[in-house]
C-alpha atoms as a PDB file:
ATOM      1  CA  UNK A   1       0.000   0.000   0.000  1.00  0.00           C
ATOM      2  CA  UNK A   2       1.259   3.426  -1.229  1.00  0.00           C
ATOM      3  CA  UNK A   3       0.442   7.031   0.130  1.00  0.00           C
ATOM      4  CA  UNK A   4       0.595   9.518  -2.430  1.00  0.00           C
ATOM      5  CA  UNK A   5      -2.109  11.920  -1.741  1.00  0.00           C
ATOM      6  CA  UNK A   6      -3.652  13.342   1.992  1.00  0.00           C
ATOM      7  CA  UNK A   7      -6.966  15.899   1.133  1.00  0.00           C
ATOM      8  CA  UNK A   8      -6.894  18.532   3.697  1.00  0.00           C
ATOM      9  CA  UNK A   9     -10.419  18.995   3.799  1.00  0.00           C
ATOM     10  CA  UNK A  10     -10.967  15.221   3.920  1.00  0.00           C
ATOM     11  CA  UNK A  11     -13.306  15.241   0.253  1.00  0.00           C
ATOM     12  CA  UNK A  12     -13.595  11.811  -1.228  1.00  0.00           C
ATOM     13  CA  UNK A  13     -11.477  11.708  -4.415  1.00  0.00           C
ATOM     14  CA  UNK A  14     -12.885  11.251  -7.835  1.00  0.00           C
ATOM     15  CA  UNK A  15     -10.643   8.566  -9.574  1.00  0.00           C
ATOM     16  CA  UNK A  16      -9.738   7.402 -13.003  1.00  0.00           C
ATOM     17  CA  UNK A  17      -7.487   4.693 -13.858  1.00  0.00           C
ATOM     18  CA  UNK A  18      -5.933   5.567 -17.961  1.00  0.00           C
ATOM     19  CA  UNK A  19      -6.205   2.849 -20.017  1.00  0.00           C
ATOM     20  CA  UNK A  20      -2.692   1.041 -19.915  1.00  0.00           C
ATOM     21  CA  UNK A  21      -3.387   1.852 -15.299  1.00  0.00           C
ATOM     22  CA  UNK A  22       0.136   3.763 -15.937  1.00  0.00           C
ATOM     23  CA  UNK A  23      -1.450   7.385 -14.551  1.00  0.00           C
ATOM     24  CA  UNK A  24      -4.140   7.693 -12.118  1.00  0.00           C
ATOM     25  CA  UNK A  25      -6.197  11.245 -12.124  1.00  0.00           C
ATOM     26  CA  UNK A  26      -7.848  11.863  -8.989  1.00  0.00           C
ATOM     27  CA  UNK A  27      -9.614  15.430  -7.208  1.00  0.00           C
ATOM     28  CA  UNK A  28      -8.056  16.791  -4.103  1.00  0.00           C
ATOM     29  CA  UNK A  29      -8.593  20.144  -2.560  1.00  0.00           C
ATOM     30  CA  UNK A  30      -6.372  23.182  -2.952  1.00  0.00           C
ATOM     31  CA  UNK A  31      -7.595  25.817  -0.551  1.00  0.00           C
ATOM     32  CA  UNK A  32     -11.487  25.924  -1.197  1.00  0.00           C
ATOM     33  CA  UNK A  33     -11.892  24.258  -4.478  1.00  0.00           C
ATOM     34  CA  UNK A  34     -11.260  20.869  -5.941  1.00  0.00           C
ATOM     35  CA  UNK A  35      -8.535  20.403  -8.631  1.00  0.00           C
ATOM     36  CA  UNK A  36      -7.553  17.894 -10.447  1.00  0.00           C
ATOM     37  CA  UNK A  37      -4.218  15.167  -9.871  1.00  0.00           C
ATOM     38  CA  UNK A  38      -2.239  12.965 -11.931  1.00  0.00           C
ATOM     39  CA  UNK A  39      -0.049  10.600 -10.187  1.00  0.00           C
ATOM     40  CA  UNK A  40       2.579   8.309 -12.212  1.00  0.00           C
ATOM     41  CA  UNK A  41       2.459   4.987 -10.879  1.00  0.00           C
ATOM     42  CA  UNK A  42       5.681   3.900 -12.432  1.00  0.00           C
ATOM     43  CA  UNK A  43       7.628   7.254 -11.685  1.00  0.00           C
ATOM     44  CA  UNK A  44       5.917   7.687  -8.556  1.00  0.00           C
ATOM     45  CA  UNK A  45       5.292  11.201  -9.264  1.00  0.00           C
ATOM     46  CA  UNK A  46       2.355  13.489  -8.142  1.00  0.00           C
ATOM     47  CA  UNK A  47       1.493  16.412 -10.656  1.00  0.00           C
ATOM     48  CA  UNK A  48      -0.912  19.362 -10.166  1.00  0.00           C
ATOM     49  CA  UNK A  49      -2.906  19.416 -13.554  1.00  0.00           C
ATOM     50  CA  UNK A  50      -5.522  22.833 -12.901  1.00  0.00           C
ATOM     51  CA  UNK A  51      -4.131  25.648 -10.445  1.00  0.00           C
ATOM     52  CA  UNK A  52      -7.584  25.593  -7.795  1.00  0.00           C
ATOM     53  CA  UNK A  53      -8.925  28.701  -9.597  1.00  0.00           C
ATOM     54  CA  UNK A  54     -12.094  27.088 -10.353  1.00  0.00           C
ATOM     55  CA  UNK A  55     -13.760  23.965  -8.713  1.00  0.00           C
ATOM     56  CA  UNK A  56     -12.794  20.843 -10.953  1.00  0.00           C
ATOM     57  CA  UNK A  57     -14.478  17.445 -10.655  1.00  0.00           C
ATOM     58  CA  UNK A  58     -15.298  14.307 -12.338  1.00  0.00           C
ATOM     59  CA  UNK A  59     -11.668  14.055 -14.552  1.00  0.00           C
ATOM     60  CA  UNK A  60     -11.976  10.988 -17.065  1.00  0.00           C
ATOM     61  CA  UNK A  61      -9.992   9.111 -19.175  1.00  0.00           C
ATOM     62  CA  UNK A  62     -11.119   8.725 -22.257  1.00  0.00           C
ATOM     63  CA  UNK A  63     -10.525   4.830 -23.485  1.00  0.00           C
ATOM     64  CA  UNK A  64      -7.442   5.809 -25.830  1.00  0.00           C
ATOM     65  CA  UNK A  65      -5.328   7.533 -23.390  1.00  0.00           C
ATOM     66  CA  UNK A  66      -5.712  10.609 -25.526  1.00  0.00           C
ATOM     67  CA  UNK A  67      -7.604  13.389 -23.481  1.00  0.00           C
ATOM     68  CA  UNK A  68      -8.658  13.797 -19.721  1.00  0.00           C
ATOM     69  CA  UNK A  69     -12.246  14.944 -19.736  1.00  0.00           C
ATOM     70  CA  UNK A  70     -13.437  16.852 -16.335  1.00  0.00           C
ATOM     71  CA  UNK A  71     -16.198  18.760 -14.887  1.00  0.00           C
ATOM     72  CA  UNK A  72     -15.252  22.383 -14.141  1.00  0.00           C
ATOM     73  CA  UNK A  73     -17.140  25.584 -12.280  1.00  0.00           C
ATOM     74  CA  UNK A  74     -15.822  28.227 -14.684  1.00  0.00           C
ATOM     75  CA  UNK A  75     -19.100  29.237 -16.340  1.00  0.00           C
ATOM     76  CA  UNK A  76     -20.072  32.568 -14.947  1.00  0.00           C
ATOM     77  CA  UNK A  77     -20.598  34.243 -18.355  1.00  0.00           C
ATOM     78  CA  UNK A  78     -24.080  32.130 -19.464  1.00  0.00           C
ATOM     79  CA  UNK A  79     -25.045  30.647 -16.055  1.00  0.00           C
ATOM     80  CA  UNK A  80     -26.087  34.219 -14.706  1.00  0.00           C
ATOM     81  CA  UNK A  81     -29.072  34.769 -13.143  1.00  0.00           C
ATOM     82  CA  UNK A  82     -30.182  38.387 -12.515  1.00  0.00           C
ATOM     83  CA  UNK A  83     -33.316  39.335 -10.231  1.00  0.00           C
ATOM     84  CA  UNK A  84     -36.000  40.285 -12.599  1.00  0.00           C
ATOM     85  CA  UNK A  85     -37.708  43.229 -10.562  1.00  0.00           C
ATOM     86  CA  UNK A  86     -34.610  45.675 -10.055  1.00  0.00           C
ATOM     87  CA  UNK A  87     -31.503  43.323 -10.842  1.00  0.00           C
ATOM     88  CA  UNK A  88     -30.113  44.492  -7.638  1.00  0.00           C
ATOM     89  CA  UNK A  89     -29.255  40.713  -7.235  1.00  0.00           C
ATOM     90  CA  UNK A  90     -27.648  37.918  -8.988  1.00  0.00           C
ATOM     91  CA  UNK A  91     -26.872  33.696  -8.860  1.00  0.00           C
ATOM     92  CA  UNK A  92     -25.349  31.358 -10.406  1.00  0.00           C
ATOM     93  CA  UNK A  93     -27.930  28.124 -10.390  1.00  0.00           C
ATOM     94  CA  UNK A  94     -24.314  25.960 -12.103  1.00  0.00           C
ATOM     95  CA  UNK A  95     -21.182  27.246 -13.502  1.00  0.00           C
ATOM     96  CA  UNK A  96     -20.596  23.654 -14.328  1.00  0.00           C
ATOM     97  CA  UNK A  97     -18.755  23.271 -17.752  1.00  0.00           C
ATOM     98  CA  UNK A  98     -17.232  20.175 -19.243  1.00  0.00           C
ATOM     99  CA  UNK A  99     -13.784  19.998 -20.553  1.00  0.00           C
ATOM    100  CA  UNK A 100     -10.763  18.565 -22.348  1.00  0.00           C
ATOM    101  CA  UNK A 101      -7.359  18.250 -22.180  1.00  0.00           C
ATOM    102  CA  UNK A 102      -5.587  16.763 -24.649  1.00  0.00           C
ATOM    103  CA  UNK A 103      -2.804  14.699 -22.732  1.00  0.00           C
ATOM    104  CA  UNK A 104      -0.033  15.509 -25.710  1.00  0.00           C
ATOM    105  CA  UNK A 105       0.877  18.871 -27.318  1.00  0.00           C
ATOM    106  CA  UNK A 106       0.291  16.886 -30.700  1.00  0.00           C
ATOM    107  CA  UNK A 107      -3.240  16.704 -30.127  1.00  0.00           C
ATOM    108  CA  UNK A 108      -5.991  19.089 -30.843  1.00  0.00           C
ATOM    109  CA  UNK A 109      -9.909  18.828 -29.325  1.00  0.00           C
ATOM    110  CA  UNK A 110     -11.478  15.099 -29.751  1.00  0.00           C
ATOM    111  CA  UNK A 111     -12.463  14.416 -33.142  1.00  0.00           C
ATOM    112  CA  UNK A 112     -10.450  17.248 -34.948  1.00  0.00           C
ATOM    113  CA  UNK A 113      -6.752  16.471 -37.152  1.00  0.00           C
ATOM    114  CA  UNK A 114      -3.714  16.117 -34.942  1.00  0.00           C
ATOM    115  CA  UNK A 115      -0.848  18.575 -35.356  1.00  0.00           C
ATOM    116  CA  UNK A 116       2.476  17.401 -36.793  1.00  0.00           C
ATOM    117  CA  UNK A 117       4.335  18.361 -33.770  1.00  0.00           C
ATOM    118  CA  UNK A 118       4.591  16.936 -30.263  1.00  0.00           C
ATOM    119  CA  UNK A 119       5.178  13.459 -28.813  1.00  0.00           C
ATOM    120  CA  UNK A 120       3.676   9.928 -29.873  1.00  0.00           C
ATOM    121  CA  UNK A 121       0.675   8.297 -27.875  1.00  0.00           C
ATOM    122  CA  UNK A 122       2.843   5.393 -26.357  1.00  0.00           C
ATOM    123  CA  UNK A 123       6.294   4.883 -25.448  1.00  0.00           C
ATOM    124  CA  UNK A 124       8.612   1.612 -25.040  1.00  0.00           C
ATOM    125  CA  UNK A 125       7.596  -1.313 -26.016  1.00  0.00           C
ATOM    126  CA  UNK A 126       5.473  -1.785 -23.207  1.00  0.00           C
ATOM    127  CA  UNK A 127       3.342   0.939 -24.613  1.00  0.00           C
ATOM    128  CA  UNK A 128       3.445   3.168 -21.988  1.00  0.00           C
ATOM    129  CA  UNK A 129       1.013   6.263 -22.504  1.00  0.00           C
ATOM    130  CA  UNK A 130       2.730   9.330 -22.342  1.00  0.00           C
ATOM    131  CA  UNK A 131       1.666  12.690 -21.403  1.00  0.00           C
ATOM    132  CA  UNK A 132       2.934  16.311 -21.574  1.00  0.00           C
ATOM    133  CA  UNK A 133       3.293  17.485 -18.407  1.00  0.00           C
ATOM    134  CA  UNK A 134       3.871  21.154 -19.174  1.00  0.00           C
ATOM    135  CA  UNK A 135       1.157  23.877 -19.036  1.00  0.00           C
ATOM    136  CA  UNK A 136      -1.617  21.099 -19.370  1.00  0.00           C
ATOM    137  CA  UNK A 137      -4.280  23.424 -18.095  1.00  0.00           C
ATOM    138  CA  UNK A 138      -3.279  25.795 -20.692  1.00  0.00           C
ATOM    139  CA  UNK A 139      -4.394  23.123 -23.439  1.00  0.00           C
ATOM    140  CA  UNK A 140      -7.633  22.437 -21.852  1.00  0.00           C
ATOM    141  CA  UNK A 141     -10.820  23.075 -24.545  1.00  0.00           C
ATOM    142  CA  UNK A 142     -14.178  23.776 -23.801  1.00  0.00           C
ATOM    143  CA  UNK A 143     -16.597  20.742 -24.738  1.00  0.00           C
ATOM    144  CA  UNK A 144     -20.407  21.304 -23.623  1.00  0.00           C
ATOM    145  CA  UNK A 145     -21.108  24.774 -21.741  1.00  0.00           C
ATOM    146  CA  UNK A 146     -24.996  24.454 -21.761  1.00  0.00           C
ATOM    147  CA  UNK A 147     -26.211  25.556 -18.176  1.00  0.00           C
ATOM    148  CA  UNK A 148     -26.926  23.120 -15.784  1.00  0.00           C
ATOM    149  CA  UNK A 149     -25.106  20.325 -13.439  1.00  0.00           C
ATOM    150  CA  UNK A 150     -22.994  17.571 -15.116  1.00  0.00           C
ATOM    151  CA  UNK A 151     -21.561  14.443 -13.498  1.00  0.00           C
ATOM    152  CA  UNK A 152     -20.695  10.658 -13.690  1.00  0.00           C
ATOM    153  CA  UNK A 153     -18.619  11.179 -16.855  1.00  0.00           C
ATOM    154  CA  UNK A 154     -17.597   8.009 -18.689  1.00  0.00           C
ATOM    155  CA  UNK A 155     -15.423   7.254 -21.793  1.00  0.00           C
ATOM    156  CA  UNK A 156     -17.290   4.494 -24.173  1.00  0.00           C
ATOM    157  CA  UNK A 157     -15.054   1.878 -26.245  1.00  0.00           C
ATOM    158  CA  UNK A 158     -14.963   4.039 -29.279  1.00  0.00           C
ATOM    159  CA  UNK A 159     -13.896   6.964 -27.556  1.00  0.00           C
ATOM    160  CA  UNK A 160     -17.316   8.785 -27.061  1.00  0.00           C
ATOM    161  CA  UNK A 161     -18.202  10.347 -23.753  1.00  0.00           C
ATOM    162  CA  UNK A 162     -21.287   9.861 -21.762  1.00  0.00           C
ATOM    163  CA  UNK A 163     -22.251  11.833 -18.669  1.00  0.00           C
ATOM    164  CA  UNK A 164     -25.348  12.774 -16.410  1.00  0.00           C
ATOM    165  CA  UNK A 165     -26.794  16.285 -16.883  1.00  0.00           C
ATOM    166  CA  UNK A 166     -29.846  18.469 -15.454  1.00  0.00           C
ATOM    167  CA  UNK A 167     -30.781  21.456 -16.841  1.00  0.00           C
ATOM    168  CA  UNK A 168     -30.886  25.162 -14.981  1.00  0.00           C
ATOM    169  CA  UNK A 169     -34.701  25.065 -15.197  1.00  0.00           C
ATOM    170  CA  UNK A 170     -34.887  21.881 -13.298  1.00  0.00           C
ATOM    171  CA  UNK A 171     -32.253  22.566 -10.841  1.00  0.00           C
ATOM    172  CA  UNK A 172     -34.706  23.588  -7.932  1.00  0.00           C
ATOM    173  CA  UNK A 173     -36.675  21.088  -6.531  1.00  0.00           C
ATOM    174  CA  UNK A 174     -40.277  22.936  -7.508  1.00  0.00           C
ATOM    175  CA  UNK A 175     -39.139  22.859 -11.588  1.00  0.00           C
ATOM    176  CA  UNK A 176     -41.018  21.039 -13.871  1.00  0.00           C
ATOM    177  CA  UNK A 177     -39.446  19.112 -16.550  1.00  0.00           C
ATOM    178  CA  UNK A 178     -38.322  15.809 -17.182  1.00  0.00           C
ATOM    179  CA  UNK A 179     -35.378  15.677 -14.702  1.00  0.00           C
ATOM    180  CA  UNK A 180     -31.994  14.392 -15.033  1.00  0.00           C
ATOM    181  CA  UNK A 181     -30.912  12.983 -18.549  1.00  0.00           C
ATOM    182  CA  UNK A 182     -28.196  10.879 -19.668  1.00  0.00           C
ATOM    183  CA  UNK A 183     -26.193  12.116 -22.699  1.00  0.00           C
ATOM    184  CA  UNK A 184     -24.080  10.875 -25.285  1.00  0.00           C
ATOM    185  CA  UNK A 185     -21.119  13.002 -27.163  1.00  0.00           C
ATOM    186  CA  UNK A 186     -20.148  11.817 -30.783  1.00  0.00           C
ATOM    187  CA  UNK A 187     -17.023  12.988 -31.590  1.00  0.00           C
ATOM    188  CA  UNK A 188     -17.174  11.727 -34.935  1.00  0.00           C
ATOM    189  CA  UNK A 189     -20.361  13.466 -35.939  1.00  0.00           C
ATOM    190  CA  UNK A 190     -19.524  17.267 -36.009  1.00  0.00           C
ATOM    191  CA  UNK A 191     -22.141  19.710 -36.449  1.00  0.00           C
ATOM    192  CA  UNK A 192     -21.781  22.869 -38.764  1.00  0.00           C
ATOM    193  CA  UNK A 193     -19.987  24.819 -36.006  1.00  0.00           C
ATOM    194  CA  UNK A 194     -17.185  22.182 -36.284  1.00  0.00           C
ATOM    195  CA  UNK A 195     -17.877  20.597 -32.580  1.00  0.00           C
ATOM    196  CA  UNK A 196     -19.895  18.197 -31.508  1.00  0.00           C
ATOM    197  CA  UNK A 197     -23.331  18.545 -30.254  1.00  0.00           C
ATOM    198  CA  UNK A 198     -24.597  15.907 -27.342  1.00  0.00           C
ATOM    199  CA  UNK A 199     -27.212  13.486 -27.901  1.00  0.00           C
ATOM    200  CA  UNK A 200     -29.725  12.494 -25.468  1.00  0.00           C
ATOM    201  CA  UNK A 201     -29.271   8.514 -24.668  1.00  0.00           C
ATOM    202  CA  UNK A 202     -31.917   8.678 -21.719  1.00  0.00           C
ATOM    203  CA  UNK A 203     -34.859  10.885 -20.287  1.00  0.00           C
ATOM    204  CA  UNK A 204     -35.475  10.804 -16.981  1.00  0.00           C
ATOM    205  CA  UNK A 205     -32.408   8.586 -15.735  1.00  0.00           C
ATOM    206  CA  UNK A 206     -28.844  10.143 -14.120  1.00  0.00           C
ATOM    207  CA  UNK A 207     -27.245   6.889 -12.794  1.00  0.00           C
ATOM    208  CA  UNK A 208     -25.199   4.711 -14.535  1.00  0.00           C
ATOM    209  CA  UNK A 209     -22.434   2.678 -14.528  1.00  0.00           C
ATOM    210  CA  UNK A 210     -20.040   1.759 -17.946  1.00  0.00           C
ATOM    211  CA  UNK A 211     -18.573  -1.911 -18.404  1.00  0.00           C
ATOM    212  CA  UNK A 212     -14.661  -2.121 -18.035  1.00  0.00           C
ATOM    213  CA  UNK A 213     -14.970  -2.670 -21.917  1.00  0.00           C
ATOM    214  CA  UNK A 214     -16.819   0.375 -22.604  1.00  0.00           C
ATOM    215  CA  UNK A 215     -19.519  -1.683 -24.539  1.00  0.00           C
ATOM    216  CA  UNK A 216     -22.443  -1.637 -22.486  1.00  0.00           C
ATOM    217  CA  UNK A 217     -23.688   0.613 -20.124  1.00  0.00           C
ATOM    218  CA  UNK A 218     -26.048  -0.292 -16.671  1.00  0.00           C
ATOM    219  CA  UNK A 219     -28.974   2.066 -15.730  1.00  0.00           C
ATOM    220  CA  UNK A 220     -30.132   2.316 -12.490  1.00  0.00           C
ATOM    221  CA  UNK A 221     -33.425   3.654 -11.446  1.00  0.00           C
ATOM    222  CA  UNK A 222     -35.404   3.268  -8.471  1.00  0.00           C
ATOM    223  CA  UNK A 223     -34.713  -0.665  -7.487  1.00  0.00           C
ATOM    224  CA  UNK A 224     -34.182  -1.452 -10.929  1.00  0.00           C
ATOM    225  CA  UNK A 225     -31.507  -2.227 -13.304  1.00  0.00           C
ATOM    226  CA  UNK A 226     -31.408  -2.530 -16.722  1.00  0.00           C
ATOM    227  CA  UNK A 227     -29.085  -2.552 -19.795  1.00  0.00           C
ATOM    228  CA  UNK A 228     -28.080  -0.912 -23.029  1.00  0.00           C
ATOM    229  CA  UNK A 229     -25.293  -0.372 -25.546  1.00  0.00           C
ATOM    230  CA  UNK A 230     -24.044   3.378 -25.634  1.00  0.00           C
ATOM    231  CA  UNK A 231     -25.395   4.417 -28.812  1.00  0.00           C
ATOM    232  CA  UNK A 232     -27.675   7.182 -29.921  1.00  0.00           C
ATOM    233  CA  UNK A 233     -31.563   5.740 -30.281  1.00  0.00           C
ATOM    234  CA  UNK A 234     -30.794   2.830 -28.781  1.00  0.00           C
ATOM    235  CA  UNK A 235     -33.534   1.338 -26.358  1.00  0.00           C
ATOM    236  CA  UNK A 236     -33.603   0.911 -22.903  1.00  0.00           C
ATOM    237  CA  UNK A 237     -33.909  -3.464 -22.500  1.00  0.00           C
ATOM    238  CA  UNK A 238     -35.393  -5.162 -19.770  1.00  0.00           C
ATOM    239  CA  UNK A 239     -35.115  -5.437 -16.143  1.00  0.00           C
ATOM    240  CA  UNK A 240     -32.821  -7.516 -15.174  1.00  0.00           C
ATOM    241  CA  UNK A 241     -33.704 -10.258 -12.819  1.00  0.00           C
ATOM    242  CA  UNK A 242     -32.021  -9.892  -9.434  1.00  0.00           C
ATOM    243  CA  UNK A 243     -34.029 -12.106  -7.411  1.00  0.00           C
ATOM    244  CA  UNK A 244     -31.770 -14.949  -7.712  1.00  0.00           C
ATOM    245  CA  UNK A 245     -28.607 -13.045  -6.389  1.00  0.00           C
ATOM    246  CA  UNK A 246     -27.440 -13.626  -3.066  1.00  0.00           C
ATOM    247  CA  UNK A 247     -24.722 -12.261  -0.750  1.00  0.00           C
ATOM    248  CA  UNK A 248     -22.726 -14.242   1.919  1.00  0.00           C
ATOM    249  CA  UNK A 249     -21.790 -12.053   4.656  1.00  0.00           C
ATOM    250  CA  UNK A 250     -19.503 -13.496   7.551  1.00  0.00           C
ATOM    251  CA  UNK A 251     -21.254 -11.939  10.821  1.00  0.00           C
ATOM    252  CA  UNK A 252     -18.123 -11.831  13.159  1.00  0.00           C
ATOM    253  CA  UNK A 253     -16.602  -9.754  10.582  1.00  0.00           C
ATOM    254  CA  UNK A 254     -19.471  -7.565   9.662  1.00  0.00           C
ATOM    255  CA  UNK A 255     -20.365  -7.085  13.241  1.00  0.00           C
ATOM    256  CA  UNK A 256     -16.553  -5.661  14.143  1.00  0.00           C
ATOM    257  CA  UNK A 257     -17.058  -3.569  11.421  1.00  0.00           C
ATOM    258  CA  UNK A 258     -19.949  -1.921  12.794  1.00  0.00           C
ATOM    259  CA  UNK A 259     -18.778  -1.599  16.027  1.00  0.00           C
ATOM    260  CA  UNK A 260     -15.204  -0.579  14.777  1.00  0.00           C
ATOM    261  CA  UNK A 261     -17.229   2.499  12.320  1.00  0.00           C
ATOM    262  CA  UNK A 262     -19.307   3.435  15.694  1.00  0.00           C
ATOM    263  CA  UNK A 263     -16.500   3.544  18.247  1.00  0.00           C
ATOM    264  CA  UNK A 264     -14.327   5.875  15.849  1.00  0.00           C
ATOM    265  CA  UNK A 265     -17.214   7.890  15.038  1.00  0.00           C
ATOM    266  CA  UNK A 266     -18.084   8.685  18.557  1.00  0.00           C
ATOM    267  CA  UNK A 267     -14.351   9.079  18.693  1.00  0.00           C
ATOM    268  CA  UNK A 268     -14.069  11.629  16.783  1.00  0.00           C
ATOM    269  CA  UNK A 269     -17.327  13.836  16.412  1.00  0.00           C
ATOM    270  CA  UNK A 270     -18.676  13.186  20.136  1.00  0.00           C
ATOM    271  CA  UNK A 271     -18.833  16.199  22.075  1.00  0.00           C
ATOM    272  CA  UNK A 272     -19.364  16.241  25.754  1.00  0.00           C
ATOM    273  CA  UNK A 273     -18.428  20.060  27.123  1.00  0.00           C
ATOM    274  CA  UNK A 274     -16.889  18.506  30.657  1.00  0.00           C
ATOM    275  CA  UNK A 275     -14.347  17.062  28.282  1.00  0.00           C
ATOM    276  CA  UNK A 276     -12.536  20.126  27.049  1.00  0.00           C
ATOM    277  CA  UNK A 277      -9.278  20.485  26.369  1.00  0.00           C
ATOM    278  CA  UNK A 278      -8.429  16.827  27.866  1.00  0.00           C
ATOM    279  CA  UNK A 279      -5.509  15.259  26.586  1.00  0.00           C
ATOM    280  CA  UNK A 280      -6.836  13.426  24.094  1.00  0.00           C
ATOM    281  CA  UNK A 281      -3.178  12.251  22.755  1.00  0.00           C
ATOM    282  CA  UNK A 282      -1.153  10.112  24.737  1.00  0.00           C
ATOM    283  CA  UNK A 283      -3.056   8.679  28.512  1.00  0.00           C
ATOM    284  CA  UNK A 284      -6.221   9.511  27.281  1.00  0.00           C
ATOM    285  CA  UNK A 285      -5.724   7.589  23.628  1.00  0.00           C
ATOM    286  CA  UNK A 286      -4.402   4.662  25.502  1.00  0.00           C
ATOM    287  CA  UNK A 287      -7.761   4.544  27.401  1.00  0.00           C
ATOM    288  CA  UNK A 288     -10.066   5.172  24.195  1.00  0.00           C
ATOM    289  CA  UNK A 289      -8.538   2.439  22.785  1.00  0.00           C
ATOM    290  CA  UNK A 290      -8.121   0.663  26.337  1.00  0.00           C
ATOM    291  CA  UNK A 291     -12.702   0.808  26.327  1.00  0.00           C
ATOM    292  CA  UNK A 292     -11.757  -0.549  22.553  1.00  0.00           C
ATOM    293  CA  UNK A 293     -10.430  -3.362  23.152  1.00  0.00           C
ATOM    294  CA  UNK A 294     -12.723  -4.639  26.040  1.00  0.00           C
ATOM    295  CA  UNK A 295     -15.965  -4.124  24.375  1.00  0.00           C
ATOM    296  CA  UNK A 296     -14.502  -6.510  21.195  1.00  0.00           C
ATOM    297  CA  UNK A 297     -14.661  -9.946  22.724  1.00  0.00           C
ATOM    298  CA  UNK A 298     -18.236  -8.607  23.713  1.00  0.00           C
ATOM    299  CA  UNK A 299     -18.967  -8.528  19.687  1.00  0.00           C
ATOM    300  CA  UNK A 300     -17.303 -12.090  18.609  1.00  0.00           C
ATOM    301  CA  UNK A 301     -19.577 -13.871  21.292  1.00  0.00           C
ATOM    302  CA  UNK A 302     -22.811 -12.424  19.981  1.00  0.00           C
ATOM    303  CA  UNK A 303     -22.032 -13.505  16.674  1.00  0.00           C
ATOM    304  CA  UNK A 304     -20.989 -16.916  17.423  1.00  0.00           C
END
């Protein structure tokens, strides 16, 4: 087991493994945002991709080890909403953007001609991916910028991206509309502006999960799961039938856990004001842990 990042704000991490599991891009907090990470597993390495100006999320390989996609909040240009009696007030419902960075100064945005300069995609002949590591945020290119909340980002087989979004006008609770969506992003079909436009794969659905192949793609919604290939007009298929699934658990082991999750909890967050200031470190650990250990005999019996 291997350290290589601590968050100071203890966020959970966003991860995503590139294709050949060489780099792994995870979030971490600088300051007050998020930003985005890419550690090299063989170098052992950690490198700062954006500078914490903006809050970045959701970064994603895409399946060729050619861009980094990622959720950013630097949208304050369309996402402005001004009070409509005396515009003496303003919000922001999402600044939520996605982007690109292409991972090599010889690549351009997804789908366009590459540039004749710049590095190869793979190195060695283990076919190492290789990135360039100098002003990446600087290459970054703006993908989607309609209004509204984006997440779950995924990279299909052929290199398309897929991702949850909800609108601004269905950001509040109260809105009417048909919800979250699930889209798809064709890189290979460009529209007359040059880019491409997103497709919607899904009404009404936000969670999914991609197959490590990047074929097929599981919907969840409600208590129900169901699948389909990620491909524009493709249908939703049935259900699938989880009634014959079953778990093992081991109840000593399960049990400990519980107990384990409750005694740090109280641990940590319990507050009792008589108890200010004590000396938490040191005597007072030792007798924390001390109550600990008594209490865990107590636990194997009653699952024996």
């Amino acid at each position: 087991m291997r350290k290589i990042h601590e968050d100071p704000i203890v966020r959970e991490p966003k991860t995503s493994w590139s294709p050949d599991s060489s780099w792994l891009a995870f979030t971490g907090s600088a300051k007050t945002n998020q930003v985005i990470w890419l550690y090299d597993v063989e170098g052992r390495q950690l490198h700062q991709v954006t500078d914490g100006g903006y809050n970045d999320k959701w970064p994603t390989f895409d399946s060729r080890g050619e861009y980094l996609f990622f959720v950013s909040g630097r949208n304050y240009q369309d996402s402005l909403t001004e009070d409509s009696v005396d515009y003496g007030s303003f919000s922001y419902p999402s600044t939520d953007l996605i982007m690109a960075l292409p991972l090599r100064n010889d690549l351009r945005g997804p789908g366009k001609p590459r540039s004749s300069m710049g590095n190869s995609a793979i190195e060695g002949s283990q076919k190492r991916i290789l990135i360039d590591l100098n002003d990446m945020e600087r290459r970054c290119i703006v993908l989607v910028s309609d209004v509204g909340a984006y997440s779950n980002l995924a990279s299909t087989r052929e290199g398309k991206l897929l991702f949850s979004f909800v609108a601004r006008d269905q950001l509040f609770p109260s809105s009417p509309g048909s919800g979250p969506s699930i889209k798809l992003l064709d890189f290979a079909v460009q529209s007359s502006n040059g880019n491409a436009e997103p497709k919607t794969l899904l009404e009404g659905f936000s969670d999914f999960r991609i197959s490590a192949d990047g074929r097929s793609v599981l919907v969840r919604k409600n208590k129900t799961i169901s699948r389909m290939e990620p491909v524009a007009g493709e249908k939703l298929k049935a259900a699938l039938n989880l009634g014959d699934m079953h778990e093992e658990i081991q109840p000593s082991a399960e049990w400990r856990q519980i107990f384990m999750d409750a005694w740090r909890l109280y641990r940590d967050f319990f507050y009792d004001p008589d108890r200010r200031c004590a000396a938490w470190i040191g005597s007072q650990q030792g007798r924390n842990m001390q109550v600990f250990s008594t209490f865990v005999p107590t636990v194997k019996m009653l699952t024996m």
